[in-house]
N, C-alpha and C. Protein backbone atom coordinates (compact mmCIF):
# COMPACT_ATOMS: atom_id res chain seq x y z
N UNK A 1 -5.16 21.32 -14.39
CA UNK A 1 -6.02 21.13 -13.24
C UNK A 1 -5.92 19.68 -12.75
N UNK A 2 -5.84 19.46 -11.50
CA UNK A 2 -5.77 18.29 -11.37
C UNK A 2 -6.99 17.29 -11.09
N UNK A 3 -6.89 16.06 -11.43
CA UNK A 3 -8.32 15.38 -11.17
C UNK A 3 -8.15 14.07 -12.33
N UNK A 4 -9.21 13.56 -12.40
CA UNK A 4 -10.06 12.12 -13.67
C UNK A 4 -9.79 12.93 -14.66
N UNK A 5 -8.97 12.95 -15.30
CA UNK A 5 -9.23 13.01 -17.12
C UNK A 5 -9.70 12.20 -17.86
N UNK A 6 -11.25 12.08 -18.08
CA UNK A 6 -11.85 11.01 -18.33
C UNK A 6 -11.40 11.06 -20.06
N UNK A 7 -10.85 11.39 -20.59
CA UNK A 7 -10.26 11.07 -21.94
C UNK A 7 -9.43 10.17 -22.24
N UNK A 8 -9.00 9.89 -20.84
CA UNK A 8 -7.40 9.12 -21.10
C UNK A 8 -7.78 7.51 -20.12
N UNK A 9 -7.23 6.74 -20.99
CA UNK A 9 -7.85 5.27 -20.65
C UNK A 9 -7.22 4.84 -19.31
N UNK A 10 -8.46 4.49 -18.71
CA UNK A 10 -8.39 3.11 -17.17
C UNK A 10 -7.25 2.21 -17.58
N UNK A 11 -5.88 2.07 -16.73
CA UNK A 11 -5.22 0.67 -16.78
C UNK A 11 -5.44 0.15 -15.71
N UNK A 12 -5.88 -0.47 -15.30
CA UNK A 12 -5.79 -2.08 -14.50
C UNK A 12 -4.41 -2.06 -13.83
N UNK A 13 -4.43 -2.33 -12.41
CA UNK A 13 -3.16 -2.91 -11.95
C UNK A 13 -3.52 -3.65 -11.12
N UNK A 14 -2.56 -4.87 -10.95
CA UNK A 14 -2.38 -5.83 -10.00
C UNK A 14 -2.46 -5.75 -8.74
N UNK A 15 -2.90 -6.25 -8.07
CA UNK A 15 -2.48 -5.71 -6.50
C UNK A 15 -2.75 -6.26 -5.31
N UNK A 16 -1.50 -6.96 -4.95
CA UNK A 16 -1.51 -7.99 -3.36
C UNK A 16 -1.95 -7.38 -2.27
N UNK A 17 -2.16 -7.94 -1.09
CA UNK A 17 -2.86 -7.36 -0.18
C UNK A 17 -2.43 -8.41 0.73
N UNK A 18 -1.43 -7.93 1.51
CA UNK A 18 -1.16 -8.70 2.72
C UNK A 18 -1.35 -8.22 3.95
N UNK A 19 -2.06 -8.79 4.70
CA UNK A 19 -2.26 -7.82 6.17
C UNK A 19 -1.08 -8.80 7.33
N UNK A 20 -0.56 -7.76 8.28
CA UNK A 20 -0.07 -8.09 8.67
C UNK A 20 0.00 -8.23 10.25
N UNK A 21 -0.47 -9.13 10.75
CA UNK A 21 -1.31 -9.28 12.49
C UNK A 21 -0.71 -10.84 13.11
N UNK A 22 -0.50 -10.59 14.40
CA UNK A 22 -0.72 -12.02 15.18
C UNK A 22 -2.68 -12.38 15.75
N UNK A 23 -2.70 -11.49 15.27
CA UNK A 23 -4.65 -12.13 15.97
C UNK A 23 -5.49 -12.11 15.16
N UNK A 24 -5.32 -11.71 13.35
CA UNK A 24 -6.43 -12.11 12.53
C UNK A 24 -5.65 -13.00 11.62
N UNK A 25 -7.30 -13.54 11.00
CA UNK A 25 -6.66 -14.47 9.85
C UNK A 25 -7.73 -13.96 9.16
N UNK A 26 -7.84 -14.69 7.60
CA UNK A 26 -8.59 -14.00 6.08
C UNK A 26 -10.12 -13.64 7.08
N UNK A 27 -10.60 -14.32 7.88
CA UNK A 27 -12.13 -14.10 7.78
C UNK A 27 -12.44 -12.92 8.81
N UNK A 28 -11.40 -12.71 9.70
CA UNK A 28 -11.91 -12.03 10.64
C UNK A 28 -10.84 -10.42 10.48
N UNK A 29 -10.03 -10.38 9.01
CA UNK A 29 -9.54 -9.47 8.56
C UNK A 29 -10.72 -8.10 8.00
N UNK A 30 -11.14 -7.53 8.68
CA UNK A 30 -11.58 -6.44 8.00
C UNK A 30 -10.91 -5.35 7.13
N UNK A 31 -9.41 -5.24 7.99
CA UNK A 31 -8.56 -4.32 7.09
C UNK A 31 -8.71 -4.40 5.66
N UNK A 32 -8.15 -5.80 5.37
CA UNK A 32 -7.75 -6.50 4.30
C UNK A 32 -9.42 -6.59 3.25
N UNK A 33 -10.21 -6.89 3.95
CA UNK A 33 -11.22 -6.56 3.22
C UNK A 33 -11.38 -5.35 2.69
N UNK A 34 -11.13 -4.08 3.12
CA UNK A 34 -11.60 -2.92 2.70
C UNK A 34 -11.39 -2.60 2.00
N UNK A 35 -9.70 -2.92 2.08
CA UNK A 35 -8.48 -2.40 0.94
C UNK A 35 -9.01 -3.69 -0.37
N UNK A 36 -9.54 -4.59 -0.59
CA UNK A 36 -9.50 -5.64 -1.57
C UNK A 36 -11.21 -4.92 -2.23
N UNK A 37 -12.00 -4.07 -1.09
CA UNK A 37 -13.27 -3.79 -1.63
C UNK A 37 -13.05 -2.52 -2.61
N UNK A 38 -12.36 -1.94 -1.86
CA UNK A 38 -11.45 -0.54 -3.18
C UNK A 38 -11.12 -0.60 -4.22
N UNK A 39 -10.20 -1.33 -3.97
CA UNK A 39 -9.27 -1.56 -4.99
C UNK A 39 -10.36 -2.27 -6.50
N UNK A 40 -10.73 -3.67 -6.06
CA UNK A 40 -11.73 -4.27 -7.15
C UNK A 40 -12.65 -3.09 -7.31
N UNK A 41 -13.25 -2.18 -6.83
CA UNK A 41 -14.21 -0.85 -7.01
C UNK A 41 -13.62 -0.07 -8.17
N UNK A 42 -12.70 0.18 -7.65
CA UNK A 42 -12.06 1.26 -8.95
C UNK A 42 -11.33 0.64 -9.84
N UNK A 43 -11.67 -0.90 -10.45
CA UNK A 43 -11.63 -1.63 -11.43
C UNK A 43 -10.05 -2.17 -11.48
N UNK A 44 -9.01 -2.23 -10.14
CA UNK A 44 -8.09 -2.94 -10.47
C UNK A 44 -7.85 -4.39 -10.15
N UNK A 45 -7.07 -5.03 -10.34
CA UNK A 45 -7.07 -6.69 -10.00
C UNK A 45 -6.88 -7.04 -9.05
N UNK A 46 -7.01 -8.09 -7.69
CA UNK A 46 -6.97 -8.40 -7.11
C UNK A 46 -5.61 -9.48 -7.52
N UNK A 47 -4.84 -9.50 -6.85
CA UNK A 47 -3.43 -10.54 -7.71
C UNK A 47 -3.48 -11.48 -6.87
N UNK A 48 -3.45 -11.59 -4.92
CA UNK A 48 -3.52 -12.43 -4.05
C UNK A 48 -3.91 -11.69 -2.93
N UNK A 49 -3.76 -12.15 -1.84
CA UNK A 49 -3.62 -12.10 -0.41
C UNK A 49 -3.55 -13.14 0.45
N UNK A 50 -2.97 -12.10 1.42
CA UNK A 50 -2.32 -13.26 3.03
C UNK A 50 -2.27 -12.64 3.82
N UNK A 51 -2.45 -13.36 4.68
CA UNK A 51 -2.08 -12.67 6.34
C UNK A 51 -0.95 -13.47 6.80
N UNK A 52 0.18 -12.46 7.47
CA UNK A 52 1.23 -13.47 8.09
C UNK A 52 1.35 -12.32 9.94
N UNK A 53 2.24 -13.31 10.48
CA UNK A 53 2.02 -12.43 11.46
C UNK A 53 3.25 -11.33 11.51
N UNK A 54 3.20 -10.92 12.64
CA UNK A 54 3.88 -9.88 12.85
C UNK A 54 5.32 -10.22 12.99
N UNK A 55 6.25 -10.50 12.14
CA UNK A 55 8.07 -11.41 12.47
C UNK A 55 8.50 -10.53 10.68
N UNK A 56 9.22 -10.33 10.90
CA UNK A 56 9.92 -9.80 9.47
C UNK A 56 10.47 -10.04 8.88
N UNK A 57 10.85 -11.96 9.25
CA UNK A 57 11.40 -12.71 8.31
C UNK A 57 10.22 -13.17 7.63
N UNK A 58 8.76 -13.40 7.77
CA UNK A 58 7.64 -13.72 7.34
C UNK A 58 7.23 -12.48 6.07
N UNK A 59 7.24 -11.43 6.80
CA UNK A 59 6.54 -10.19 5.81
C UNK A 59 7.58 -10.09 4.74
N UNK A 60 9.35 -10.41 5.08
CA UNK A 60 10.09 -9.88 4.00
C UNK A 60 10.26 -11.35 2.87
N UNK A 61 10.08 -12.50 3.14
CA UNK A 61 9.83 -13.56 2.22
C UNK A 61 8.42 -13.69 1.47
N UNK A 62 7.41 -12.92 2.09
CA UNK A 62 6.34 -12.78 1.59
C UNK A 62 6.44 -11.65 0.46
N UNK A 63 6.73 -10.33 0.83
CA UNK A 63 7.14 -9.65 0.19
C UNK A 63 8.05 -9.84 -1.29
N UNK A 64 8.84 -10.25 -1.03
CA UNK A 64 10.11 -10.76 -1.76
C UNK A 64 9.24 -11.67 -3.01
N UNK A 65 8.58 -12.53 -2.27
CA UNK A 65 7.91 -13.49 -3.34
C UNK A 65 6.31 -12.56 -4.46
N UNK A 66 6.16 -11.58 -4.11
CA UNK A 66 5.29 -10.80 -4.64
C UNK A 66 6.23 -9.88 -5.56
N UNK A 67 7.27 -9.32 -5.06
CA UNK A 67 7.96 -8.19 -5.73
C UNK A 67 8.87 -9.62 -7.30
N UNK A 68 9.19 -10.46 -6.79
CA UNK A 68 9.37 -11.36 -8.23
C UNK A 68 8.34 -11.84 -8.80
N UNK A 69 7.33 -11.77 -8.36
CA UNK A 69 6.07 -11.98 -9.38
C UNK A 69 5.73 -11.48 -10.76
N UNK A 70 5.53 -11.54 -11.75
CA UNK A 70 5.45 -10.99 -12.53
C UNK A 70 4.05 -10.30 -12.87
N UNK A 71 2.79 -10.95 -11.93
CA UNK A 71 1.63 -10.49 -12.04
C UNK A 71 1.35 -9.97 -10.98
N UNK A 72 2.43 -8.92 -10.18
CA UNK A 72 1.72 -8.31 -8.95
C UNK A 72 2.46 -6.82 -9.10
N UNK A 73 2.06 -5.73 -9.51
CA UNK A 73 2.26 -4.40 -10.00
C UNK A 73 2.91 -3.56 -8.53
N UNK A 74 1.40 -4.03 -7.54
CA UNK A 74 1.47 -2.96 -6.03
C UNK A 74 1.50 -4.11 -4.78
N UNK A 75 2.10 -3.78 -3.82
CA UNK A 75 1.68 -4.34 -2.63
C UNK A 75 1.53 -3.18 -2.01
N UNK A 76 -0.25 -3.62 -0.96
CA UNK A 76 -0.19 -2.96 -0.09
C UNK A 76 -0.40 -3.57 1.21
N UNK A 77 0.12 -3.21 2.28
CA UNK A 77 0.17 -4.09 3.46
C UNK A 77 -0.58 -3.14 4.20
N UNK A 78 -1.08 -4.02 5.26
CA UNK A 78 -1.70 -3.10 6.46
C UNK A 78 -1.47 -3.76 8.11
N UNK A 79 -1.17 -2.93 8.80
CA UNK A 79 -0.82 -3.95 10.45
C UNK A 79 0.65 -3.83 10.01
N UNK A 80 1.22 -3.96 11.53
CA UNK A 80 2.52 -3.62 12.01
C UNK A 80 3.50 -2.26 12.10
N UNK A 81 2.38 -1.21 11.62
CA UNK A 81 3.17 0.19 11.47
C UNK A 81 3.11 1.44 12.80
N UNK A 82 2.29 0.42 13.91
CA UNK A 82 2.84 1.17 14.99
C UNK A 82 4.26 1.60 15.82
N UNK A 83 3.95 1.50 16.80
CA UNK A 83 5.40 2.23 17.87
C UNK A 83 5.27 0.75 19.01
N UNK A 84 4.84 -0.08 18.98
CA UNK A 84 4.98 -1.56 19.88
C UNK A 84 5.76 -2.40 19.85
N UNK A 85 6.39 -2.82 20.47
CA UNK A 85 7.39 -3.99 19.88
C UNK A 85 7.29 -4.94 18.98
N UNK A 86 6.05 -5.52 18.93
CA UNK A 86 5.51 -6.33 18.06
C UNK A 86 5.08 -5.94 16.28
N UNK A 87 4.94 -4.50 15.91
CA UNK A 87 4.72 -3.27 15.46
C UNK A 87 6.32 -3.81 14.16
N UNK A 88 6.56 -4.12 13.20
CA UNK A 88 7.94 -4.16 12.53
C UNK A 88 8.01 -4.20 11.02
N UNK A 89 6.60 -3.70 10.63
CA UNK A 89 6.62 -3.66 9.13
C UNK A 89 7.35 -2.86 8.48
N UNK A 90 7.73 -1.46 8.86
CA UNK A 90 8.60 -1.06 8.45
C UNK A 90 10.30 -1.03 8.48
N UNK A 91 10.01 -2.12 9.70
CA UNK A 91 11.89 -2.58 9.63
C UNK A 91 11.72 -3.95 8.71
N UNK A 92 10.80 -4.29 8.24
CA UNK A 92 11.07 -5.79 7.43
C UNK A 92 11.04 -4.83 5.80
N UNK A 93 10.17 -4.00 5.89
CA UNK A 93 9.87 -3.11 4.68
C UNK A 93 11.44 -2.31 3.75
N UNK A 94 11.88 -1.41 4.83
CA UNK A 94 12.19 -0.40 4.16
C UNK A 94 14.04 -1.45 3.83
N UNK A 95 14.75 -2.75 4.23
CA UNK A 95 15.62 -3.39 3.74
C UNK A 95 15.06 -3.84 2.20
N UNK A 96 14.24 -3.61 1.70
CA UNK A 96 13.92 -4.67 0.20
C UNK A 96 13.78 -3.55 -0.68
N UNK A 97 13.40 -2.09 -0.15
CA UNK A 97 13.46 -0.77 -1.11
C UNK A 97 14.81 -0.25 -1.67
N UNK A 98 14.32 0.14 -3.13
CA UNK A 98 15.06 0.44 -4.06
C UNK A 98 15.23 1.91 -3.74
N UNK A 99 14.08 2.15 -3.54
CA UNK A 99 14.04 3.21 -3.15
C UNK A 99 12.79 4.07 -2.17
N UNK A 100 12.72 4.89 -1.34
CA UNK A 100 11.58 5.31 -0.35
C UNK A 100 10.94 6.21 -0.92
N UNK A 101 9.54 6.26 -0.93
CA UNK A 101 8.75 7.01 -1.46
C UNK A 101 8.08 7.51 -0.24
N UNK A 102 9.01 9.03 0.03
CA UNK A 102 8.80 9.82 1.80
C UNK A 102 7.59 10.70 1.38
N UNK A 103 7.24 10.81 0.29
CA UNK A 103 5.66 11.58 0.41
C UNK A 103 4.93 11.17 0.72
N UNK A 104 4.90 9.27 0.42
CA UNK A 104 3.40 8.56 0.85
C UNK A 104 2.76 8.75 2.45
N UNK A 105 3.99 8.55 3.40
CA UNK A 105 4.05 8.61 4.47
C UNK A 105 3.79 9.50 5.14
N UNK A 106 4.35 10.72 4.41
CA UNK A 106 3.87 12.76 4.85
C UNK A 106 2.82 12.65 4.49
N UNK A 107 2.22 12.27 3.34
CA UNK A 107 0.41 12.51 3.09
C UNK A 107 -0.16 12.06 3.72
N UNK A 108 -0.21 10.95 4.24
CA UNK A 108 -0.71 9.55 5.43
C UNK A 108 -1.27 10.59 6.13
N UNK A 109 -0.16 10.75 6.67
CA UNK A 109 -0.11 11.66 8.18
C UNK A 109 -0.79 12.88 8.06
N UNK A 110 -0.51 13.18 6.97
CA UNK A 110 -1.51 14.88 6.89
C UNK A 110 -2.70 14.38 7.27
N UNK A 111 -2.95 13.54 6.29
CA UNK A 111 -4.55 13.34 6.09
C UNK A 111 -4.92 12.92 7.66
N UNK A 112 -4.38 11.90 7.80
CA UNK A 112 -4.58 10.93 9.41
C UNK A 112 -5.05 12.22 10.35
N UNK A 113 -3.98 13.66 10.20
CA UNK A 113 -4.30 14.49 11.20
C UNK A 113 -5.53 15.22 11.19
N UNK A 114 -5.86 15.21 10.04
CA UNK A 114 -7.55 15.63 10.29
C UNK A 114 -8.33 14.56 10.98
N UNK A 115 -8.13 13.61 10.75
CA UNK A 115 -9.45 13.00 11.54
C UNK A 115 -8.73 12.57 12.76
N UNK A 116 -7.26 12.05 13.61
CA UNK A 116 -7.32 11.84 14.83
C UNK A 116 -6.45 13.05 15.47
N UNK A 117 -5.96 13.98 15.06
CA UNK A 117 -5.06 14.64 15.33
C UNK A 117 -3.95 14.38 15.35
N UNK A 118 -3.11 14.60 16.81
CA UNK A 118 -1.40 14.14 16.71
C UNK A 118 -1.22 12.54 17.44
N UNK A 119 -2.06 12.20 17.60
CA UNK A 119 -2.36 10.55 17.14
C UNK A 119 -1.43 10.27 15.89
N UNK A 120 -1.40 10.43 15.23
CA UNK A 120 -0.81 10.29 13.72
C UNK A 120 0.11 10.19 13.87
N UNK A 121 1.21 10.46 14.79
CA UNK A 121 2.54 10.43 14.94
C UNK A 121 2.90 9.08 15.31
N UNK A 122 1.61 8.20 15.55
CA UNK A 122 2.15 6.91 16.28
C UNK A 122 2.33 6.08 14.90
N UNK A 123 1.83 6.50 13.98
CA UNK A 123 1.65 6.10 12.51
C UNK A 123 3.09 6.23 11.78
N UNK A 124 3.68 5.12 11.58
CA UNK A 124 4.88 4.75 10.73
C UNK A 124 4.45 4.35 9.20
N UNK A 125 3.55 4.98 8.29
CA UNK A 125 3.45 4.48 7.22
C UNK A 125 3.73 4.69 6.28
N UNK A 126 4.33 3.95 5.43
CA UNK A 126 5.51 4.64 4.34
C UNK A 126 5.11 3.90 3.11
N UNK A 127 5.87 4.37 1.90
CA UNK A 127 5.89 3.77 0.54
C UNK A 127 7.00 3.77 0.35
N UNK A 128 7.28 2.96 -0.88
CA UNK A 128 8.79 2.20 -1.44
C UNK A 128 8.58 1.89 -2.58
N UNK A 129 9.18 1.74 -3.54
CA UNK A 129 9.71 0.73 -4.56
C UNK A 129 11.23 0.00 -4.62
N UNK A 130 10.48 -1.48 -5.28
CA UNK A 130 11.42 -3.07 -4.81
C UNK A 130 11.37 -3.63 -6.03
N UNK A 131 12.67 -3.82 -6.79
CA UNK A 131 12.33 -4.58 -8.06
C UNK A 131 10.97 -4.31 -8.87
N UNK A 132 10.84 -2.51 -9.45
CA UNK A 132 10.01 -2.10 -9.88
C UNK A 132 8.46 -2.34 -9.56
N UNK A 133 8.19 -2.82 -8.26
CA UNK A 133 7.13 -2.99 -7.98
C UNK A 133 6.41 -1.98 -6.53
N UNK A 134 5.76 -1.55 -6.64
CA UNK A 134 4.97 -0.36 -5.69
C UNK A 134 5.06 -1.11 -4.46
N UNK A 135 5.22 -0.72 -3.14
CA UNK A 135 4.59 -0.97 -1.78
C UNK A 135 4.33 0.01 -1.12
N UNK A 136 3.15 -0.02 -0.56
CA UNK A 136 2.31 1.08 0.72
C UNK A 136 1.94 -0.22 1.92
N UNK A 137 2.70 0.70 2.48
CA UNK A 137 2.37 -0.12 4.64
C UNK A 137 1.24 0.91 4.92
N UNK A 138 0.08 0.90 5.21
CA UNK A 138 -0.90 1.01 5.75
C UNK A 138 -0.72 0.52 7.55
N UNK A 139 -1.83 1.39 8.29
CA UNK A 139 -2.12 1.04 9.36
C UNK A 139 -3.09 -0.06 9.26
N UNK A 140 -3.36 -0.70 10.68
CA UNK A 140 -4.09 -2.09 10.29
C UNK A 140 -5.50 -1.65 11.03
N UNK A 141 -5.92 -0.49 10.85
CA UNK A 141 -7.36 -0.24 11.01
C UNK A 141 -8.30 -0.06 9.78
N UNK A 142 -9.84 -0.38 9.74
CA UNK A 142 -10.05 -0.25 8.29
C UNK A 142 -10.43 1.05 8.22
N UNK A 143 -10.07 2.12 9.08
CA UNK A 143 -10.27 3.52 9.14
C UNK A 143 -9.15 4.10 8.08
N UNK A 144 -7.89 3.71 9.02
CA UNK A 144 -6.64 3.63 8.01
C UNK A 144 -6.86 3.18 6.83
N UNK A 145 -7.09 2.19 6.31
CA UNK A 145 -6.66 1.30 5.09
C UNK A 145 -8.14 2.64 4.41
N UNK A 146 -9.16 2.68 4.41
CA UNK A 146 -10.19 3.91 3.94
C UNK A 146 -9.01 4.82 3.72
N UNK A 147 -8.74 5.76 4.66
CA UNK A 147 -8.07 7.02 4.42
C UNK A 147 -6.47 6.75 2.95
N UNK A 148 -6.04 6.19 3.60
CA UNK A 148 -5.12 5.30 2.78
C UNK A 148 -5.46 5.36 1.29
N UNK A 149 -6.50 4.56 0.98
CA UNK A 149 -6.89 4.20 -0.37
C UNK A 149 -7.47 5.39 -0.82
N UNK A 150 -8.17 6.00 -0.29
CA UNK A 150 -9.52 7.02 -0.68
C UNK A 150 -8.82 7.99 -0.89
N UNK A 151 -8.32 8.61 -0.29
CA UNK A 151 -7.31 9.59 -0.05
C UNK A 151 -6.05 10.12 -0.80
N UNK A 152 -5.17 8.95 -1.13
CA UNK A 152 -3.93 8.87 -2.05
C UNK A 152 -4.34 7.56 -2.86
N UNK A 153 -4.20 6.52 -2.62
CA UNK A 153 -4.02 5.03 -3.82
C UNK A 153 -4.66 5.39 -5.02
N UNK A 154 -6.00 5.61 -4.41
CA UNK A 154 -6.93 5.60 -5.59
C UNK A 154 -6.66 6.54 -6.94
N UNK A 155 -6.45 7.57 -6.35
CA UNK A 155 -5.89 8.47 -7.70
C UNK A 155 -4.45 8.61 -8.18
N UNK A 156 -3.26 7.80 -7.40
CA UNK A 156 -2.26 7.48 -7.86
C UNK A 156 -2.16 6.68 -8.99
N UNK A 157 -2.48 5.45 -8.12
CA UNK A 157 -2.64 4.25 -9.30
C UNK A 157 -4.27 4.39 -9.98
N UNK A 158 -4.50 5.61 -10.39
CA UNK A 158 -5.64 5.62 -11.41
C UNK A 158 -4.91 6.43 -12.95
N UNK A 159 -4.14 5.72 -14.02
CA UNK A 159 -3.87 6.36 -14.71
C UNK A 159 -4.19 7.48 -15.43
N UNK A 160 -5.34 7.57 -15.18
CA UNK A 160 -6.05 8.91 -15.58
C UNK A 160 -6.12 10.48 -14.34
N UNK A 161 -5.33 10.04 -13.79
CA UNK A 161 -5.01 10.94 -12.83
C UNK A 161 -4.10 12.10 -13.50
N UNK A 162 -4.56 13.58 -13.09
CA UNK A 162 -3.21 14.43 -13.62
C UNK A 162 -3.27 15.03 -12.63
N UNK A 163 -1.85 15.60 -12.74
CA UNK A 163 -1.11 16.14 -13.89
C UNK A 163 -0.42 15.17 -13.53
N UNK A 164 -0.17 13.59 -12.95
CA UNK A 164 0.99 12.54 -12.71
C UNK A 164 0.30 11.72 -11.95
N UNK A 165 0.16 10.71 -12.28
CA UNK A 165 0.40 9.32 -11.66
C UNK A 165 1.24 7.99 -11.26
N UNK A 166 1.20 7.18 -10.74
CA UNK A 166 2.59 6.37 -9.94
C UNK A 166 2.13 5.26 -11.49
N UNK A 167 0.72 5.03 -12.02
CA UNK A 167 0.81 4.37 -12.82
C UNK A 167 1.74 4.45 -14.81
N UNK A 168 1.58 5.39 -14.56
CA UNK A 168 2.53 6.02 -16.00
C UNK A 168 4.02 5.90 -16.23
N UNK A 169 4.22 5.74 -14.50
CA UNK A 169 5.47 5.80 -14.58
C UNK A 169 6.08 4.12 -14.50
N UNK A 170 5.21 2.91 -14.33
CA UNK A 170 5.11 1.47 -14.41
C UNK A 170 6.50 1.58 -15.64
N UNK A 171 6.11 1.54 -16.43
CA UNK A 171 6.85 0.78 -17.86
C UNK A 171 8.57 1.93 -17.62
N UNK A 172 8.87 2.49 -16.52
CA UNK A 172 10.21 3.49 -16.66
C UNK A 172 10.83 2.75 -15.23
N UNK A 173 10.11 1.92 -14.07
CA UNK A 173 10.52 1.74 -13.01
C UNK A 173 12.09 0.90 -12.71
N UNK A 174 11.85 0.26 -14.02
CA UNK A 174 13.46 -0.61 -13.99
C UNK A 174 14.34 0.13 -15.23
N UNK A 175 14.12 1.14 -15.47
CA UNK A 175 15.19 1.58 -15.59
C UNK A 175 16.66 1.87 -15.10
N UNK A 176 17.60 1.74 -15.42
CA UNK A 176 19.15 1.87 -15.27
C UNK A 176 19.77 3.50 -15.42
């Protein structure tokens, strides 16, 4: 059955939080708040955060410097996953993946379609793994970054999740 197997122990994971905008910074980030109010909620670490703007030489050196971290497990980003020109998280994103994780992005969207309908299609949001480390692009609404977390994160990266979680599989990610 799937769900909390409260038998099986809470791990802790790391987890950056970069939002990604030309018009907010830390204080007037709500996204970034929501996703940092979650995350510390369901008892995982807060590792950093930043806001950079919207250029993809910014998000992919930012990136880059989180995925060699040794104390940052997940990134999740939020902002830049529209259809605008300005909109490029997933062209700075999906060059640093090892590999694409195309379910995160199909669930997004499922979910997204219950609450705006085919709105959702304007939604580019995807998952990856980069030098064994998790990334989710989030939309940069804190409606999104809610649905996002509430929805999928939370019980992914909750090791006590069954029948599978993204956390179990941590210690196999650099494998050869």
């Amino acid at each position: 059955m799937p769900g909390i197997d409260e038998s099986r122990p809470f791990i802790p994971v790391n987890i950056a939080v970069l939002t990604v905008s030309d018009t907010r910074d830390e204080s007037t980030d709500e996204s970034g708040k929501t996703l940092i109010e979650r995350l510390q909620g369901a008892g995982h670490k807060l590792a950093v955060r930043r806001v950079v703007k919207d250029d993809p030489k910014l998000i992919q050196e930012q990136v880059r410097a989180w995925v060699a971290a040794p104390d940052v497990d997940v990134i999740i980003t939020n902002g830049g996953t529209g259809i605008t020109g300005r909109d490029v998280t997933p062209e700075a994103l999906k060059p640093l993946f090892d590999k694409e994780i195309e379910g995160f992005g199909e669930l997004f969207r499922m979910i997204s379609y219950q609450k705006v309908g085919t709105s959702t299609m304007q939604s580019r949001a995807l998952g990856g793994l980069a030098g064994g480390t998790y990334i989710f692009a989030l939309p940069g609404s804190p409606s999104a970054c809610r649905d996002g977390w509430d929805e999928i994160l939370k019980f992914q990266l909750d090791s006590r999740n069954g029948p599978c979680n993204l956390v179990e599989l941590m210690p196999r990610l650099r494998e050869k």
